[in-house]
N, C-alpha and C. Protein backbone atom coordinates (compact mmCIF):
# COMPACT_ATOMS: atom_id res chain seq x y z
N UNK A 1 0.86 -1.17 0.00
CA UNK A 1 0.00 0.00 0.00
C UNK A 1 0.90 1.24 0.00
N UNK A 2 0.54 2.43 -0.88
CA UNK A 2 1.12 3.40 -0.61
C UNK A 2 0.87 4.77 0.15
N UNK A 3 1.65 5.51 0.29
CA UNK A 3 1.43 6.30 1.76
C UNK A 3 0.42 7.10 0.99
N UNK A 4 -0.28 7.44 -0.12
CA UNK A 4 -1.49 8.63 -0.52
C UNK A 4 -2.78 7.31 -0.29
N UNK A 5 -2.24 5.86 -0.79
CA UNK A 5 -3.44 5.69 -0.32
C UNK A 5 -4.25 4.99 1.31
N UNK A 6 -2.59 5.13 2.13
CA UNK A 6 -3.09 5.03 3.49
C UNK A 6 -3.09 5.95 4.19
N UNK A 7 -3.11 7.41 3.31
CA UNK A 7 -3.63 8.70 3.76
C UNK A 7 -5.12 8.49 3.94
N UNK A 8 -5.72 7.99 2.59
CA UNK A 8 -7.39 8.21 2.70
C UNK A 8 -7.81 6.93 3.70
N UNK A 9 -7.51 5.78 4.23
CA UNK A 9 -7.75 4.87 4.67
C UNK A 9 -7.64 5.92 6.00
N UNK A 10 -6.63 6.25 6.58
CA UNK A 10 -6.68 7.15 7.54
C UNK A 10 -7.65 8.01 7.86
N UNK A 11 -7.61 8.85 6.90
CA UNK A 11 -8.94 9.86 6.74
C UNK A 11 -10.30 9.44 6.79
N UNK A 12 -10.76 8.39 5.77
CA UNK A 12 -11.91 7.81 6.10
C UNK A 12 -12.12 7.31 7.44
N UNK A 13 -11.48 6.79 7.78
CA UNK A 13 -11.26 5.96 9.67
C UNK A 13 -11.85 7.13 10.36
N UNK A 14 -11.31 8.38 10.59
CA UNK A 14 -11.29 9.10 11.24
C UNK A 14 -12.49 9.86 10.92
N UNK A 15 -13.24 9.85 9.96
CA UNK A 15 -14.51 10.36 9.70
C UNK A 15 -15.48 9.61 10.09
N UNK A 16 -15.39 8.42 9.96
CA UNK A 16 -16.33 7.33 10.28
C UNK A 16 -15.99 7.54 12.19
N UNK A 17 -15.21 7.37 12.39
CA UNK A 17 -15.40 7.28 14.14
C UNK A 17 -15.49 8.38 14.27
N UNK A 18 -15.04 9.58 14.02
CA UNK A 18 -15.91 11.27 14.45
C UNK A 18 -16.92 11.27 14.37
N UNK A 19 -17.74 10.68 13.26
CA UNK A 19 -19.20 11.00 12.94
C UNK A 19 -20.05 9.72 14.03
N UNK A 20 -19.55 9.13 14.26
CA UNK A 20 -20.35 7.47 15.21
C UNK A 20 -20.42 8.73 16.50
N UNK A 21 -19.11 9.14 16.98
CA UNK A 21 -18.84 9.64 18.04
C UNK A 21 -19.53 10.84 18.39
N UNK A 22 -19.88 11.85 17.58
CA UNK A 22 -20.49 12.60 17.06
C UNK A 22 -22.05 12.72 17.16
N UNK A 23 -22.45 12.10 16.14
CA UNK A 23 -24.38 12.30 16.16
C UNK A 23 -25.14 11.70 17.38
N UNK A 24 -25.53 12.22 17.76
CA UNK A 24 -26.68 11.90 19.20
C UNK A 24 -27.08 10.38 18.82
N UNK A 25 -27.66 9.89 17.61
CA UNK A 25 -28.28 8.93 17.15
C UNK A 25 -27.82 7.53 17.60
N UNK A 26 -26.06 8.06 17.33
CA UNK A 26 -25.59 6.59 17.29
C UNK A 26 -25.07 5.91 18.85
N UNK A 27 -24.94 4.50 18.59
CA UNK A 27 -24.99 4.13 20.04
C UNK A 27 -23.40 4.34 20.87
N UNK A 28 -22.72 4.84 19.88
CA UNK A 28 -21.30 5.17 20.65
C UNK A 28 -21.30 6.52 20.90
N UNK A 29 -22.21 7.19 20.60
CA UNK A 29 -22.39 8.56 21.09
C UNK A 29 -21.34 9.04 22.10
N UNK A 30 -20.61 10.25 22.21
CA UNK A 30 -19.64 10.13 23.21
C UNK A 30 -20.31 11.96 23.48
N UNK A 31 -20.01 12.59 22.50
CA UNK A 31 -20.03 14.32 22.77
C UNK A 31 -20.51 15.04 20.83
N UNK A 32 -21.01 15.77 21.31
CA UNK A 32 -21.04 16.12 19.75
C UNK A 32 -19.90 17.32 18.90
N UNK A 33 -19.08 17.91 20.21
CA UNK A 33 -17.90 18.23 19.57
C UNK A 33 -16.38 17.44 19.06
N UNK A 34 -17.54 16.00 18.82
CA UNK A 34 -16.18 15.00 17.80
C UNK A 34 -16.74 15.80 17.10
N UNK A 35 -17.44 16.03 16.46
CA UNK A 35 -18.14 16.83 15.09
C UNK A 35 -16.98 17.45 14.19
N UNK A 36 -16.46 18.27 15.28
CA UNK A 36 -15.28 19.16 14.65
C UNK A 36 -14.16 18.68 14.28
N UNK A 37 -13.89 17.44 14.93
CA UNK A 37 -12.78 16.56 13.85
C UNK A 37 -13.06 16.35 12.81
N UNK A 38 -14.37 15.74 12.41
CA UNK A 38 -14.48 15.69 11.32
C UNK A 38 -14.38 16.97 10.14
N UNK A 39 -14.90 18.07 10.70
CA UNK A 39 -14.50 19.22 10.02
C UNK A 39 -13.24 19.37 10.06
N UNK A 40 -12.22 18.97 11.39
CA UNK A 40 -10.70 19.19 11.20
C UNK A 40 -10.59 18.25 9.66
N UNK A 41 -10.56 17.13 10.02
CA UNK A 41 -9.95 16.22 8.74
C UNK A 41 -10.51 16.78 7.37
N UNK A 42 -11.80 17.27 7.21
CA UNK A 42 -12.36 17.40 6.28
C UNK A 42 -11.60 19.17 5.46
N UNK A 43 -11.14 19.56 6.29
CA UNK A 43 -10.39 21.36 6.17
C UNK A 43 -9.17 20.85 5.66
N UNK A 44 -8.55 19.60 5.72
CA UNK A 44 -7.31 18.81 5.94
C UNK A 44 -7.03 18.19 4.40
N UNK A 45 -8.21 17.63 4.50
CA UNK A 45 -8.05 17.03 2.79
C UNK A 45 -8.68 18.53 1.48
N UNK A 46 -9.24 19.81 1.43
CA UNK A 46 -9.41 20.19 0.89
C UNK A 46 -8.03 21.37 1.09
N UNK A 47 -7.24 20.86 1.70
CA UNK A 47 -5.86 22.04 2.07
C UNK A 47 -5.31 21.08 0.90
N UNK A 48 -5.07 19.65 1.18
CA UNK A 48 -3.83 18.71 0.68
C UNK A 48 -4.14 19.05 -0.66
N UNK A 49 -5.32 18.96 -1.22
CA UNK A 49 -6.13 18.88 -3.04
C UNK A 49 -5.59 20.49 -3.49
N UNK A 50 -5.57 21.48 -2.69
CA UNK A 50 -5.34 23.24 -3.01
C UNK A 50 -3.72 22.95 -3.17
N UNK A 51 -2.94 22.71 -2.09
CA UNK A 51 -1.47 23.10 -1.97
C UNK A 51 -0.74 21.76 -2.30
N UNK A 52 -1.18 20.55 -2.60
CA UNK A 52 -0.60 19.05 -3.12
C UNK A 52 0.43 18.80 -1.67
N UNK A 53 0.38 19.40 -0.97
CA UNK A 53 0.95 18.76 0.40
C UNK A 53 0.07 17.97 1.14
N UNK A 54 0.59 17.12 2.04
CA UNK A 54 -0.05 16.23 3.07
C UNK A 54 0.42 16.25 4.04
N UNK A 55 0.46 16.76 5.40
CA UNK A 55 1.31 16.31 6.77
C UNK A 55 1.08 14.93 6.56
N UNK A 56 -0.10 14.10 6.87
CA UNK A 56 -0.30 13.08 7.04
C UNK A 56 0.35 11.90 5.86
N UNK A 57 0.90 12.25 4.66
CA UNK A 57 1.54 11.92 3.55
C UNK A 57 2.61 11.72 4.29
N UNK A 58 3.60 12.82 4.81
CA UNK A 58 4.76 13.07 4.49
C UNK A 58 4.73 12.38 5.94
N UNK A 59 4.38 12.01 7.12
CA UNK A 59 4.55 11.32 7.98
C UNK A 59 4.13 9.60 7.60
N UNK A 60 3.48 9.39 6.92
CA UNK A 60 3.48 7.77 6.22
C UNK A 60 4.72 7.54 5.72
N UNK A 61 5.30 8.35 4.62
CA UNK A 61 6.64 8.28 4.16
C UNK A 61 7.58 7.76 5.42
N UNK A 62 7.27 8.49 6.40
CA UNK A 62 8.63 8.56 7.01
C UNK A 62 8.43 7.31 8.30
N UNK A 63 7.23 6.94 8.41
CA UNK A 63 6.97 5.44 9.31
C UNK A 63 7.71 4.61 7.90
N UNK A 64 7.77 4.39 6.71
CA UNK A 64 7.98 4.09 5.71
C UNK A 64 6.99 2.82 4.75
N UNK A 65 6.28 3.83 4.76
CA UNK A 65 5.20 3.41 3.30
C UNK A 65 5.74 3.92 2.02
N UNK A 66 5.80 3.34 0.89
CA UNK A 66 6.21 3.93 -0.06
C UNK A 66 5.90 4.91 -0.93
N UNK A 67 6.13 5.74 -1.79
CA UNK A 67 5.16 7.22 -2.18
C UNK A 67 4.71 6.35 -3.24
N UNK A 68 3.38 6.83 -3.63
CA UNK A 68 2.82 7.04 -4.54
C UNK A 68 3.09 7.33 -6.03
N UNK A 69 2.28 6.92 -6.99
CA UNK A 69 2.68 7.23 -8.44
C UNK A 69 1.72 8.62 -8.60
């Protein structure tokens, strides 16, 4: 696997448990300011798509996943 695409595996993870954690509805309900992680991550991937950087890229690299084509 390469580190852009265990960026989004990351990202998705982290949306899916913000949002469980998040909505009143669900049964893991914890607080509803997970909410704002998800807006963190979500501010996160429309930065990486504008400026082609990734923190979360460039730290996969360096656990050592291999880059991307």
């Amino acid at each position: 696997m390469t580190s852009w695409q265990m960026v989004r595996v990351v990202a998705g993870v982290f949306i899916l448990l913000s949002l469980a954690l998040g909505i009143p509805g669900s049964p893991i309900f914890m607080n509803q300011w997970f909410l704002a992680f998800t807006a963190f991550v979500g501010v996160n991937i429309l930065q990486s798509g504008i400026t082609k950087w990734c923190l979360m890229e460039t730290i996969m690299r360096k656990v050592g996943f291999k880059a991307g084509d």
